[in-house]
Protein backbone atom coordinates (compact mmCIF):
# COMPACT_ATOMS: atom_id res chain seq x y z
CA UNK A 1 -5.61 0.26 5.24
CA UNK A 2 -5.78 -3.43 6.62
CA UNK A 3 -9.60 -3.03 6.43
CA UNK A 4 -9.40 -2.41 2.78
CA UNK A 5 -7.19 -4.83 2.08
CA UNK A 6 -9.25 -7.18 4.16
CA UNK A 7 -12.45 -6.04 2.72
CA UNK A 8 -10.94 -6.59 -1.86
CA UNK A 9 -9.28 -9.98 -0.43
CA UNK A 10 -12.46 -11.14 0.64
CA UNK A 11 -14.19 -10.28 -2.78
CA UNK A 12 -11.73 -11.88 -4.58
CA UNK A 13 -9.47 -9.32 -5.59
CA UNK A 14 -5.07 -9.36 -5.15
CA UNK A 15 -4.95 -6.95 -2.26
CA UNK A 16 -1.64 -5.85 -0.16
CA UNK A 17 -0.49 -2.92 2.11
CA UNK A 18 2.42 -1.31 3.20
CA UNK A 19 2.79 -1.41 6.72
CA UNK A 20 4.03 -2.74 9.51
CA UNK A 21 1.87 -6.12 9.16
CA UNK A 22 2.14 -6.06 5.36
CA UNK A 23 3.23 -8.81 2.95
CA UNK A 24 6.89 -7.24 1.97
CA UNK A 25 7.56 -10.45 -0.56
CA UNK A 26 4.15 -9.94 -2.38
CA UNK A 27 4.44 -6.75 -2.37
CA UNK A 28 7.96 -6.72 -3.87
CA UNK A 29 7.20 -9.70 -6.24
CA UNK A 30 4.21 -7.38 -7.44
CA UNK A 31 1.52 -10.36 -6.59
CA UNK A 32 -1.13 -7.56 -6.05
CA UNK A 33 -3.65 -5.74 -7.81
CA UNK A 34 -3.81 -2.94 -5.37
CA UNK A 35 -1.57 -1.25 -2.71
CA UNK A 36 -2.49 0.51 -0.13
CA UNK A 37 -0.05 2.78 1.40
CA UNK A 38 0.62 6.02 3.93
CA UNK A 39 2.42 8.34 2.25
CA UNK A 40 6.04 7.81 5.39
CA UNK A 41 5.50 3.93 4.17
CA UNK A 42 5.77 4.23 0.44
CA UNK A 43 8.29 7.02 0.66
CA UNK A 44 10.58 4.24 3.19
CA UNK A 45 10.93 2.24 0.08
CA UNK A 46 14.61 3.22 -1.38
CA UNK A 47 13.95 1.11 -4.90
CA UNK A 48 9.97 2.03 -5.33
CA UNK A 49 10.95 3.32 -8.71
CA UNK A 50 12.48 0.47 -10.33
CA UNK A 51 9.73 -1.73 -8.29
CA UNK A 52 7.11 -0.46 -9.79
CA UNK A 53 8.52 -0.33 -13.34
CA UNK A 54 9.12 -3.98 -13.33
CA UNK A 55 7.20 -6.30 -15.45
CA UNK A 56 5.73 -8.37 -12.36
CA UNK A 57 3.65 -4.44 -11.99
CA UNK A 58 2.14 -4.36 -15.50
CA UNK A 59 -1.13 -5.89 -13.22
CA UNK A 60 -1.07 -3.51 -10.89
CA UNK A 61 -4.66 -1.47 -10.87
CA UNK A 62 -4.44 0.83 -7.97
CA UNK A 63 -1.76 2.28 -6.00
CA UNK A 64 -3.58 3.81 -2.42
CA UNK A 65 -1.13 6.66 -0.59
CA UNK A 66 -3.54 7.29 2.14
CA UNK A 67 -3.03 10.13 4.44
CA UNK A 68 -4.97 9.71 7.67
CA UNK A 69 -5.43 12.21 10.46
CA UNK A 70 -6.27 11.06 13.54
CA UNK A 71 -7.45 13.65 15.88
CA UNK A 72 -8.70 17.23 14.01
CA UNK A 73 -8.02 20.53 15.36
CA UNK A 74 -5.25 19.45 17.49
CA UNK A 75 -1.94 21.06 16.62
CA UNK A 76 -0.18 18.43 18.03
CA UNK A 77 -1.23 15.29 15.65
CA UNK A 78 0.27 17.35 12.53
């Protein structure tokens, strides 16, 4: 997710994620145009309801709940 973020920032677009490196003012202040998220981050968010309701999140284009698996076929990583 940091590489998107990375990647829209450096085109000019508002770009945020949640995570453990992740701008938790912007994001809460709604400063972004997209959010990329795993699906355990955005569901750690008690308020994400009334967040994204707000009037700072009219702007917001994209919401990203990216689910990643790391190793296939291995029981285990589930």
């Amino acid at each position: 997710m940091k590489e998107q973020n990375d990647y829209l920032s450096s085109i000019g677009f508002i770009a945020t994620y949640i995570g453990m490196e992740s701008d938790e003012n912007g994001i809460l202040e709604g400063n972004s145009q997209f959010i990329f998220s795993s699906p355990e981050s955005i569901l750690s968010i008690s308020n994400l309801k009334d967040m994204l309701t707000t009037h700072a999140y009219k702007t917001l284009e994209l919401l990203v709940v990216d689910e990643a698996v790391i190793y296939w076929n291995d029981p285990s990583a589930l």
